[in-house]
N, C-alpha and C. Protein backbone atom coordinates (compact mmCIF):
# COMPACT_ATOMS: atom_id res chain seq x y z
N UNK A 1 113.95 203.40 196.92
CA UNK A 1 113.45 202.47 197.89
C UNK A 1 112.08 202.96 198.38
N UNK A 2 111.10 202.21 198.28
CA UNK A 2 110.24 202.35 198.67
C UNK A 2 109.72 202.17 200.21
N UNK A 3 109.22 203.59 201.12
CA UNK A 3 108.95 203.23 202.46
C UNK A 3 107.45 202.85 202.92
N UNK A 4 106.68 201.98 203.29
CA UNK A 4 106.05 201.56 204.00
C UNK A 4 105.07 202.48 205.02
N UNK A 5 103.74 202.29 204.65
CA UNK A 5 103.08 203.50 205.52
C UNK A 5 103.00 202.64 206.79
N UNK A 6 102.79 203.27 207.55
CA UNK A 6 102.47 202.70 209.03
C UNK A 6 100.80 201.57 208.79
N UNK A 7 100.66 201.98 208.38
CA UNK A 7 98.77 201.52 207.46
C UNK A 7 99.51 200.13 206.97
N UNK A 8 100.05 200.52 205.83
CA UNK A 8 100.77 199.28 205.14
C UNK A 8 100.84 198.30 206.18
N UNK A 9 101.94 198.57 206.68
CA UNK A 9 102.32 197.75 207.36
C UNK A 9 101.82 196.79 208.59
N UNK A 10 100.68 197.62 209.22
CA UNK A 10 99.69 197.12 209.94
C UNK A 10 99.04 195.98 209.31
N UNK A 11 98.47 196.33 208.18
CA UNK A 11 97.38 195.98 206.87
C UNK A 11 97.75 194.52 207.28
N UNK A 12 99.19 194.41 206.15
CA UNK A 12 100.01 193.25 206.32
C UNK A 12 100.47 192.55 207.51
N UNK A 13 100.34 192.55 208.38
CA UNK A 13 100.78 192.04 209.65
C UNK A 13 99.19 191.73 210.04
N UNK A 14 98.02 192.29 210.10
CA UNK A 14 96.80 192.13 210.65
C UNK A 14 96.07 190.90 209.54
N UNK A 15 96.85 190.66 207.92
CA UNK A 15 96.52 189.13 207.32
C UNK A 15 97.33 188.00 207.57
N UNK A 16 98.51 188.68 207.73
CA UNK A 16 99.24 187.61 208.14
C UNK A 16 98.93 186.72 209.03
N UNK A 17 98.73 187.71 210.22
CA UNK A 17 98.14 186.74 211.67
C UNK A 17 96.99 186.28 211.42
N UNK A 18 95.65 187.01 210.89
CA UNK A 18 94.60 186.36 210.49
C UNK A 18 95.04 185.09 210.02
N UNK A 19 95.86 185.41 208.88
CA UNK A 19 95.98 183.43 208.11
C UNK A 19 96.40 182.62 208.67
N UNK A 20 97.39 182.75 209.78
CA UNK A 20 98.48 181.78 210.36
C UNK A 20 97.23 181.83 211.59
N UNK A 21 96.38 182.61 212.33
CA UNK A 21 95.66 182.15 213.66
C UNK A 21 94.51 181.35 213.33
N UNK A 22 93.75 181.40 212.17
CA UNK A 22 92.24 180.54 212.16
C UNK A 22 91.45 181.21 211.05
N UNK A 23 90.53 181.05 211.05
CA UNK A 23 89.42 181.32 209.69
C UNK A 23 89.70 180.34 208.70
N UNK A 24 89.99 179.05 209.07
CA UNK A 24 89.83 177.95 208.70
C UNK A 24 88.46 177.37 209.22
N UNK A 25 88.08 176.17 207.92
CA UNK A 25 86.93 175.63 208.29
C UNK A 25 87.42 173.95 208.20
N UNK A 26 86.92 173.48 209.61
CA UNK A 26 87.05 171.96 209.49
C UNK A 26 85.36 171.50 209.10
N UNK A 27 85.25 170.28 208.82
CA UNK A 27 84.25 169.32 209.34
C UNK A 27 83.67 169.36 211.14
N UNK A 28 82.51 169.66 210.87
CA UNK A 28 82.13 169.82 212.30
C UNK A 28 80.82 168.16 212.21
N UNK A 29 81.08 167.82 213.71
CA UNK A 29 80.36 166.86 214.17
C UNK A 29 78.86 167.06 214.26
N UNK A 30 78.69 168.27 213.76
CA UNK A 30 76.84 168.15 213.45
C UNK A 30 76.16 167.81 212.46
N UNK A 31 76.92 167.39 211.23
CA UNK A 31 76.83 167.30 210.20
C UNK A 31 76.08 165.71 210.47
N UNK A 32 74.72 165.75 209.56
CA UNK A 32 74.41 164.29 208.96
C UNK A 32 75.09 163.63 208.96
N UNK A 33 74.80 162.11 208.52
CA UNK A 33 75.28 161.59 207.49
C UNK A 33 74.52 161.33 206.33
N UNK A 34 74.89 160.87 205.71
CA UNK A 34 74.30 160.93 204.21
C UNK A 34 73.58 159.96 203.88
N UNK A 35 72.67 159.53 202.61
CA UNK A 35 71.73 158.75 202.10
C UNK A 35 70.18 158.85 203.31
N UNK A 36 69.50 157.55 202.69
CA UNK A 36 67.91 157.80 202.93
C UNK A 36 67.80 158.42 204.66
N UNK A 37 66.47 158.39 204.41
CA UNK A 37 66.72 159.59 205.75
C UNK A 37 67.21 160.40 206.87
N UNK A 38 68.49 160.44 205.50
CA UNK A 38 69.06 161.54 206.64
C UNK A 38 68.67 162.97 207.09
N UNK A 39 68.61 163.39 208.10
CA UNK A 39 67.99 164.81 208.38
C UNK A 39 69.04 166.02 208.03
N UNK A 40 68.61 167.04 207.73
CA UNK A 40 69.60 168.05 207.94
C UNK A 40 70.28 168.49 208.96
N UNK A 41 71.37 169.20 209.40
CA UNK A 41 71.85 169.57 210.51
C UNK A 41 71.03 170.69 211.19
N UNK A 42 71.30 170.86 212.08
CA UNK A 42 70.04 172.09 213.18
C UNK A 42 71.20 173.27 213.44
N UNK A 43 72.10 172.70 212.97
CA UNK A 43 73.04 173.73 213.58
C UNK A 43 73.62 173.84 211.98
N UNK A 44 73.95 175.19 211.57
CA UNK A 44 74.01 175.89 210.29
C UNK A 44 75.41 175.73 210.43
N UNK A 45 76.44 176.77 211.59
CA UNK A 45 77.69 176.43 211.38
C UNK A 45 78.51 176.67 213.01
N UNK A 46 79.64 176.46 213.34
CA UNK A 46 80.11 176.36 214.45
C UNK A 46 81.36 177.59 214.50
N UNK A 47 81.26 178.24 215.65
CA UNK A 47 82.59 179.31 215.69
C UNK A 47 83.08 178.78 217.07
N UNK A 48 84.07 178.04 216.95
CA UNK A 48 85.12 177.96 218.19
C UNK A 48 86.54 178.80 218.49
N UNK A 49 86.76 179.25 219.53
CA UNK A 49 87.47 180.55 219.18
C UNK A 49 88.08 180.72 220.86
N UNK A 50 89.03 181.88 220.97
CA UNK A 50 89.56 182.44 222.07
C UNK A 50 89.21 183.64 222.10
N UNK A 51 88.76 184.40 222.68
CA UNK A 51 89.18 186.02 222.90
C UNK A 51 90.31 186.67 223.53
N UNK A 52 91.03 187.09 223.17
CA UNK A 52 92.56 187.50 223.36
C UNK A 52 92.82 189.10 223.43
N UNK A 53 93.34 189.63 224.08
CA UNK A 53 93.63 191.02 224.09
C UNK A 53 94.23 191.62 225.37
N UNK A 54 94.65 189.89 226.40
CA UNK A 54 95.38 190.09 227.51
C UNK A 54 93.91 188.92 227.34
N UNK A 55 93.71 187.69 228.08
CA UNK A 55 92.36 186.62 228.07
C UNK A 55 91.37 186.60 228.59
N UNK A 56 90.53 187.00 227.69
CA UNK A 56 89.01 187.84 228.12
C UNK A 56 88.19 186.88 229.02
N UNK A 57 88.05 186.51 230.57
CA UNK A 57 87.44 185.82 231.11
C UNK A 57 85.92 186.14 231.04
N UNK A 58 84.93 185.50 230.90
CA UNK A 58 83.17 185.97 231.10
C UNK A 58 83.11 186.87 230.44
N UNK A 59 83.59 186.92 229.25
CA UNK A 59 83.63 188.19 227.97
C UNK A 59 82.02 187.86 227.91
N UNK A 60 80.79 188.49 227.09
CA UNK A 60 80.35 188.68 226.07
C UNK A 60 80.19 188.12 225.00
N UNK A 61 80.29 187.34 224.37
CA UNK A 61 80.43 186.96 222.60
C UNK A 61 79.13 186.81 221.68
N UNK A 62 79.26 187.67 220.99
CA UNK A 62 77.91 187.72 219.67
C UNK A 62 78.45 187.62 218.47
N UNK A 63 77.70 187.24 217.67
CA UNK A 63 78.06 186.78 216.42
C UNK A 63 76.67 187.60 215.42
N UNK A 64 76.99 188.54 214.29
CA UNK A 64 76.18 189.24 213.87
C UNK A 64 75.89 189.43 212.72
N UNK A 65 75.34 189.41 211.61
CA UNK A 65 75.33 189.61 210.24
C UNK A 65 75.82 191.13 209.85
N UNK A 66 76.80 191.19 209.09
CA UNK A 66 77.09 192.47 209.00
C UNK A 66 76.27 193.51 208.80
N UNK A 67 75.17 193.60 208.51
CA UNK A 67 74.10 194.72 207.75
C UNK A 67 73.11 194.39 209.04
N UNK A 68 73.62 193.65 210.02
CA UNK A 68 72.45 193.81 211.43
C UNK A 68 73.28 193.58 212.87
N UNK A 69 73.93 195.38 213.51
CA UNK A 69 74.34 195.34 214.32
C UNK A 69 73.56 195.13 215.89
N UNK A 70 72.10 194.93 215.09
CA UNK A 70 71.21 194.91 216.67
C UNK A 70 70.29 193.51 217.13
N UNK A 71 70.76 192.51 215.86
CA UNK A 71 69.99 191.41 216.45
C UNK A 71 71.13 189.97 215.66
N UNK A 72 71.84 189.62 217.44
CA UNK A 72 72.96 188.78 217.19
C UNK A 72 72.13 186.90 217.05
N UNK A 73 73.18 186.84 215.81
CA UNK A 73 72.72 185.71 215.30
C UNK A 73 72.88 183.82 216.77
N UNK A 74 73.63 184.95 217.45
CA UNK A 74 73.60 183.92 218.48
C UNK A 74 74.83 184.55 219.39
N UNK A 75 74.65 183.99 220.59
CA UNK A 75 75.44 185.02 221.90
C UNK A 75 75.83 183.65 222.96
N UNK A 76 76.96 184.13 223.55
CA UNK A 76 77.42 183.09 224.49
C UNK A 76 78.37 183.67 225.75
N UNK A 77 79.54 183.33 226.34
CA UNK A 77 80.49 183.87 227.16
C UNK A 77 81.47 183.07 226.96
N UNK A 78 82.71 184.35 227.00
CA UNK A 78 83.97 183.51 227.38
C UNK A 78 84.16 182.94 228.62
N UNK A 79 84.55 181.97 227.97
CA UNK A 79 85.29 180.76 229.37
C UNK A 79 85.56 181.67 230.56
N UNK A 80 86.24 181.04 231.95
CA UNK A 80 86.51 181.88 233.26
C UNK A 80 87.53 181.99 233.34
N UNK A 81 88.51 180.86 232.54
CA UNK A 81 90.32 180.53 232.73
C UNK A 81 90.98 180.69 231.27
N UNK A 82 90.64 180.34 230.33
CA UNK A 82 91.20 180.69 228.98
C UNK A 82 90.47 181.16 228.20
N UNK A 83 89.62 182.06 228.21
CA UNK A 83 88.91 182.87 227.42
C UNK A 83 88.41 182.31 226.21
N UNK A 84 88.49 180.86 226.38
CA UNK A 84 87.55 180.31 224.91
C UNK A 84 86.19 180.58 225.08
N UNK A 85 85.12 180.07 223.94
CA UNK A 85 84.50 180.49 223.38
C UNK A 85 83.75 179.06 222.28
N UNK A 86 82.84 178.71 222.22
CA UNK A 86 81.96 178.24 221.37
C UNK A 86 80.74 178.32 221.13
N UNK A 87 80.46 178.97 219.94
CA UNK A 87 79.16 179.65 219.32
C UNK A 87 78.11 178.58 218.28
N UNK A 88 77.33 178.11 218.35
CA UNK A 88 76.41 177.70 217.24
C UNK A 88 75.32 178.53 216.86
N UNK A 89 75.56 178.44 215.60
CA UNK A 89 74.62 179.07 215.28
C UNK A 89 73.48 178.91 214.15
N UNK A 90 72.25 178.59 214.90
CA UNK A 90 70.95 177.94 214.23
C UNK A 90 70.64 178.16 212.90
N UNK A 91 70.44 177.13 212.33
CA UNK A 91 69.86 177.46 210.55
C UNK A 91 68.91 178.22 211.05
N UNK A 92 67.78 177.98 211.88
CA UNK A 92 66.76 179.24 211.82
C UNK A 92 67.05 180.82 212.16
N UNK A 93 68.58 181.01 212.73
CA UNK A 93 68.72 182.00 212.45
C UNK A 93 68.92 182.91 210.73
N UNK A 94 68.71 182.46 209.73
CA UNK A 94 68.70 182.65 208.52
C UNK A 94 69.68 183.55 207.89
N UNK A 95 71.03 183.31 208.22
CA UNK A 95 71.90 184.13 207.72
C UNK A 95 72.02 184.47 206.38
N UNK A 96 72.10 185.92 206.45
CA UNK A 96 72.34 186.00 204.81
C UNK A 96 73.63 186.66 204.78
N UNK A 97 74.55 186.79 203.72
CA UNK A 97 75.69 187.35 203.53
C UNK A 97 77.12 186.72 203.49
N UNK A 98 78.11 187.47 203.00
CA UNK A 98 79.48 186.45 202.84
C UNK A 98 79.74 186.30 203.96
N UNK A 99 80.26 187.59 204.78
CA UNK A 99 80.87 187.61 206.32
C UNK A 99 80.08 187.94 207.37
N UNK A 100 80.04 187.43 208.57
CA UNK A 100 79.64 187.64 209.66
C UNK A 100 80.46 188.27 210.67
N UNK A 101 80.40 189.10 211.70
CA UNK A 101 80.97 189.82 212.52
C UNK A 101 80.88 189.14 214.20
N UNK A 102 82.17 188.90 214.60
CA UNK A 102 82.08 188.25 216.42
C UNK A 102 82.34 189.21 217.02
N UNK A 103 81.61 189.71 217.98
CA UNK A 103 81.89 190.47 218.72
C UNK A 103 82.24 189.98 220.00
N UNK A 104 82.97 190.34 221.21
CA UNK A 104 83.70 190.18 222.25
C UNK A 104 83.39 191.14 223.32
N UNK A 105 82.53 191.59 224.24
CA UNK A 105 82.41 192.47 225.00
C UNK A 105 82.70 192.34 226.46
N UNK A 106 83.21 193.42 227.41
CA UNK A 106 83.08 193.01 228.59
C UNK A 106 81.41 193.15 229.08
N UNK A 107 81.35 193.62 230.60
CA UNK A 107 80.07 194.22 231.37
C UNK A 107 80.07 193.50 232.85
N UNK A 108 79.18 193.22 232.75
CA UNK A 108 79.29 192.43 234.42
C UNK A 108 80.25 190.84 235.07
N UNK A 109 80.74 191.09 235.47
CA UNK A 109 81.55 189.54 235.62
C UNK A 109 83.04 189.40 234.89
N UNK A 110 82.55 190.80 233.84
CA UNK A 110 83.51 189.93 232.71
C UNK A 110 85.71 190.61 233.24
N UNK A 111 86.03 189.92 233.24
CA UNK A 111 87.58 190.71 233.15
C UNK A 111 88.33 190.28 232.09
N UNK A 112 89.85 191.07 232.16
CA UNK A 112 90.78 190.86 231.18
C UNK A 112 91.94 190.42 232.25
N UNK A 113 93.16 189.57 231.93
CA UNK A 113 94.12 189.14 231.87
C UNK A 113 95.31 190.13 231.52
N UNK A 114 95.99 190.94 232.62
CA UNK A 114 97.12 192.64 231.97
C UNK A 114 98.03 191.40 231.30
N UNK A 115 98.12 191.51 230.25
CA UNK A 115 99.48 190.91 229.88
C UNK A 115 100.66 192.03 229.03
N UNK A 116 100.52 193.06 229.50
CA UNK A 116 101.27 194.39 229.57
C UNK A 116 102.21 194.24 230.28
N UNK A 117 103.94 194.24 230.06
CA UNK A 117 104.71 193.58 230.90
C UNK A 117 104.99 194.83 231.65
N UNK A 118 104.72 196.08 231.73
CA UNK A 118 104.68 197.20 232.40
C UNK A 118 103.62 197.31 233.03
N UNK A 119 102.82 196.34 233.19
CA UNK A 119 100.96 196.35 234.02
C UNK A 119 100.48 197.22 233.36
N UNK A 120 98.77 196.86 233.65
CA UNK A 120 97.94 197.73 233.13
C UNK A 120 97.37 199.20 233.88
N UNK A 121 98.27 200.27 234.08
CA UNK A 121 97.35 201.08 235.09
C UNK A 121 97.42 200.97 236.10
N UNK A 122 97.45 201.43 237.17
CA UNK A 122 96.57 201.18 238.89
C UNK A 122 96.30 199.98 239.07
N UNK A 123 94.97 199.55 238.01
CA UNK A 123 94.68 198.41 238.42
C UNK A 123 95.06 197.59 238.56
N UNK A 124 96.04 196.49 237.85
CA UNK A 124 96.41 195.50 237.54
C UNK A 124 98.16 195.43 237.18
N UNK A 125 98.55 194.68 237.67
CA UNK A 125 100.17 194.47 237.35
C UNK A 125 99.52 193.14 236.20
N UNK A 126 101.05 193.05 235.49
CA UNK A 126 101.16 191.97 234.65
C UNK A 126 100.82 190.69 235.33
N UNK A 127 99.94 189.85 234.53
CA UNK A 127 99.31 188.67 235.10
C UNK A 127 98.28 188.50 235.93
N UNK A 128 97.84 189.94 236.32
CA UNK A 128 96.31 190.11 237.20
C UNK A 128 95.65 190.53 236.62
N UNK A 129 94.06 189.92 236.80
CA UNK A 129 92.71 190.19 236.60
C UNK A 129 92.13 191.49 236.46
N UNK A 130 91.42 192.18 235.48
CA UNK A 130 90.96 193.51 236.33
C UNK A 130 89.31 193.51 235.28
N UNK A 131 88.75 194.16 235.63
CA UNK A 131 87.29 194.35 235.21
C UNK A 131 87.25 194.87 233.96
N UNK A 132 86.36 194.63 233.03
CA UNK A 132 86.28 195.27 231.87
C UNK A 132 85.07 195.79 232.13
N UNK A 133 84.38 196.88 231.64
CA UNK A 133 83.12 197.44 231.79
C UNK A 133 82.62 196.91 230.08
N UNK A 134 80.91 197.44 229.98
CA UNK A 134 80.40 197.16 228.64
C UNK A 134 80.86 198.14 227.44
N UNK A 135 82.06 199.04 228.00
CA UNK A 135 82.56 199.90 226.99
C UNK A 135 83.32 199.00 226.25
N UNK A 136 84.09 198.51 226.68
CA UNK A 136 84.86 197.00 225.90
C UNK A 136 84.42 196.47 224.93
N UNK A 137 85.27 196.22 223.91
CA UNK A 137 84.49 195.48 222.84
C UNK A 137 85.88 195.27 221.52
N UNK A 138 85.93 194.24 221.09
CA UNK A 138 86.72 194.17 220.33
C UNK A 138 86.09 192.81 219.35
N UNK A 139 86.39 192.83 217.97
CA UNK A 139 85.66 191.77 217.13
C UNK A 139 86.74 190.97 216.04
N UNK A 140 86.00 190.65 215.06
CA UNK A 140 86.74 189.78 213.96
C UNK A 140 85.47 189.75 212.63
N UNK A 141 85.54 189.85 211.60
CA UNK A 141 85.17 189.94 210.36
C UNK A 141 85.64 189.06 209.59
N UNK A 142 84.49 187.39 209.74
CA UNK A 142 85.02 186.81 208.97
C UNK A 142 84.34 185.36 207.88
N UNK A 143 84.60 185.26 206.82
CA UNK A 143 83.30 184.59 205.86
C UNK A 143 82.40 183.80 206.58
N UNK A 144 81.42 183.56 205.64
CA UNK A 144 80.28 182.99 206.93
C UNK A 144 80.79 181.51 206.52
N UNK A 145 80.66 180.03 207.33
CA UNK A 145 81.19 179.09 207.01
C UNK A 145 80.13 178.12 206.22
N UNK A 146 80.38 177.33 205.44
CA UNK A 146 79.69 176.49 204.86
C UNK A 146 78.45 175.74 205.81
N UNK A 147 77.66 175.44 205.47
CA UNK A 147 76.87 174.87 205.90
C UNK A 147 77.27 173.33 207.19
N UNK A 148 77.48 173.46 208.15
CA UNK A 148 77.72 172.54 209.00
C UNK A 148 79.14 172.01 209.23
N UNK A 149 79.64 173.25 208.94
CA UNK A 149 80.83 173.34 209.14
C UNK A 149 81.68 173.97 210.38
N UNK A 150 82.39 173.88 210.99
CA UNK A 150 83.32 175.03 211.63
C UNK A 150 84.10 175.65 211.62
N UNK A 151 84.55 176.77 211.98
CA UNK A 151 85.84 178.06 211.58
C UNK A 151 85.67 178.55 212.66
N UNK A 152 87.21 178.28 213.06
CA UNK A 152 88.01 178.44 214.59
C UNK A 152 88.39 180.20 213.98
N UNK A 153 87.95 180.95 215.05
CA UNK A 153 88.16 182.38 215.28
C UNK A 153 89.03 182.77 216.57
N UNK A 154 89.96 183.23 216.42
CA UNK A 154 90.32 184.03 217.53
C UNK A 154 90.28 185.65 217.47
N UNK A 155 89.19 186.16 218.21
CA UNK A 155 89.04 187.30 218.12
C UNK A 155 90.23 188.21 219.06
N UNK A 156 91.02 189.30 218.26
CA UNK A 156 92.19 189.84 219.27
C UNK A 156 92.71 191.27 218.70
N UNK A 157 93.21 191.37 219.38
CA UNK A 157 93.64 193.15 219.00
C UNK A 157 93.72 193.36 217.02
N UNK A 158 94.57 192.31 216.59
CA UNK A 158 94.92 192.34 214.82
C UNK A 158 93.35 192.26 214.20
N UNK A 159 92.64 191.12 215.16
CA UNK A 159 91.46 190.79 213.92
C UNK A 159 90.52 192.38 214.44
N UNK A 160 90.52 192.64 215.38
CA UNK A 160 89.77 193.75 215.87
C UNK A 160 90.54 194.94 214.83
N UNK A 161 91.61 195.42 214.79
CA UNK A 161 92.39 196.01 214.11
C UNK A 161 92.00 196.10 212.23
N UNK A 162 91.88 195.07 212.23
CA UNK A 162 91.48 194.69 210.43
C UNK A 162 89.75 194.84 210.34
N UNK A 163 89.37 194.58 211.10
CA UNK A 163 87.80 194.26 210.98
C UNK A 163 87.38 196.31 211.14
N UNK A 164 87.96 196.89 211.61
CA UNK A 164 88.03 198.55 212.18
C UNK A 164 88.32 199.44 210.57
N UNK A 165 89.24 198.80 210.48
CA UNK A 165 90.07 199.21 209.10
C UNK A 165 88.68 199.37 208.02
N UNK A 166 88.68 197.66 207.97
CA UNK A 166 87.39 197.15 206.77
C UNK A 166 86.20 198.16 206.35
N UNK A 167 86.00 198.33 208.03
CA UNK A 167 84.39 198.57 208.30
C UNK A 167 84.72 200.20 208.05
N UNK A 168 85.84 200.78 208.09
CA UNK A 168 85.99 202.40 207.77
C UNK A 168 86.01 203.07 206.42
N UNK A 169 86.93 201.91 205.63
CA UNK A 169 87.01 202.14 204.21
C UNK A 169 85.92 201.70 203.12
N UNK A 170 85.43 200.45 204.22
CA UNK A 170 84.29 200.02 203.03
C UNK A 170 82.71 199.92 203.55
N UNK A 171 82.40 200.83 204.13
CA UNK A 171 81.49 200.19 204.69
C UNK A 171 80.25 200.70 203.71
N UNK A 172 80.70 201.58 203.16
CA UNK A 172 79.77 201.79 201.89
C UNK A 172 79.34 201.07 200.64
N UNK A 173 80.78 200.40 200.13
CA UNK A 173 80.81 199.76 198.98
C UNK A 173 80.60 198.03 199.58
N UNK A 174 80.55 198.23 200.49
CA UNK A 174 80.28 196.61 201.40
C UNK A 174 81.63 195.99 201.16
N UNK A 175 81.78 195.04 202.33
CA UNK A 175 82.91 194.52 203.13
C UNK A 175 83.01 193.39 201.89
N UNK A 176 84.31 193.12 201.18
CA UNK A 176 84.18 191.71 200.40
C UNK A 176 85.71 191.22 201.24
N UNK A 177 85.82 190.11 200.41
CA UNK A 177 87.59 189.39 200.79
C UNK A 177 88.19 190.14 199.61
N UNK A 178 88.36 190.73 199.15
CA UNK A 178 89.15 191.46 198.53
C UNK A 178 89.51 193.16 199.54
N UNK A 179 88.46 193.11 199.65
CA UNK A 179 88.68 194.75 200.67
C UNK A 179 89.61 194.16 202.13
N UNK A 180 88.89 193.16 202.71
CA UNK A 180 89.57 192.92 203.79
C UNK A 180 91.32 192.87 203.37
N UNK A 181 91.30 192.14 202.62
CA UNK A 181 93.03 192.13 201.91
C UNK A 181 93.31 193.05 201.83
N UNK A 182 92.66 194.19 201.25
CA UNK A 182 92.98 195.38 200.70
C UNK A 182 93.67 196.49 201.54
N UNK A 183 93.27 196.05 203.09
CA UNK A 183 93.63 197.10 204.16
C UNK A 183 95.17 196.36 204.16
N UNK A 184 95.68 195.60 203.92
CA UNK A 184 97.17 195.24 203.89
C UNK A 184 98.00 196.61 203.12
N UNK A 185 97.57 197.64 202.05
CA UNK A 185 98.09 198.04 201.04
C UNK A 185 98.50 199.79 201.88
């Protein structure tokens, strides 16, 4: 019988949820329509999303090309009550690459949601507010979407978890969808 590394098993549980939570792409409403002069869309592609990790209120959110951790392809905040999140992001930002990286940060304003049924610490019992500082940060690693399209992200402990994994084992041989799978093994 074969036992299961703790890795393994993470791996697998961190695609699972990826597949069953989002990194799907719908039709997004910026899109043209088609024939004589139609214009192109201004908006390249759409990330609508939650930040989750107990519900990141006034999070942070950047969105980054993997090979450029210092200039985000576009930046926004989580919501104040459910920690959503909607990102566009400009054809003139000129993305190149398969996957793009969301990042999630706290800093000023921003808190988390303890959903620790033992509370979080001092600070916070289960179901209260408490501050996140700009040490905070948790992300998601995931294909860049078609052209005027959208792909619903929820960035959260698993995709943060897999995207950690990715970026450790491959960050040399570069991040593909095969490596991301690969941290399942």
């Amino acid at each position: 019988m074969k036992l299961w590394s703790v890795r393994g098993i993470l791996g697998f549980v961190c695609v699972f949820v990826l597949a069953a939570c989002g990194g799907g792409t719908e039709s997004s409403g910026n899109a043209s329509p088609k024939g004589a002069g139609a214009q192109a869309p201004t908006t390249a592609f759409s990330f609508p999303g939650k930040s989750v990790k107990g519900l990141i209120q006034n999070g942070y959110v950047s969105v980054f090309s993997l090979d450029d951790d210092e200039t985000p392809l576009a930046t926004g905040r989580t919501s104040s009550n459910g920690g959503q999140y909607t990102l566009d992001i400009p054809e003139s930002a000129g993305v190149n690459g398969a996957f793009v990286k969301l990042v999630v940060r706290g800093g000023a304003g921003a808190s988390m949601v303890c959903d620790a049924p033992q509370g979080c610490g001092p600070e916070a019992s289960f179901g209260m507010s408490m501050a996140i500082s700009d040490d905070f940060e948790i992300m998601a690693i995931v294909p860049t979407p078609n052209l005027g399209a959208t792909s619903l992200v929820d960035v959260t402990a698993i995709s943060d978890l897999t995207a950690r994994l990715a970026l450790a084992s491959y960050s040399d041989a570069g991040i593909t969808e095969a490596s991301l799978l690969d941290v399942s093994e």
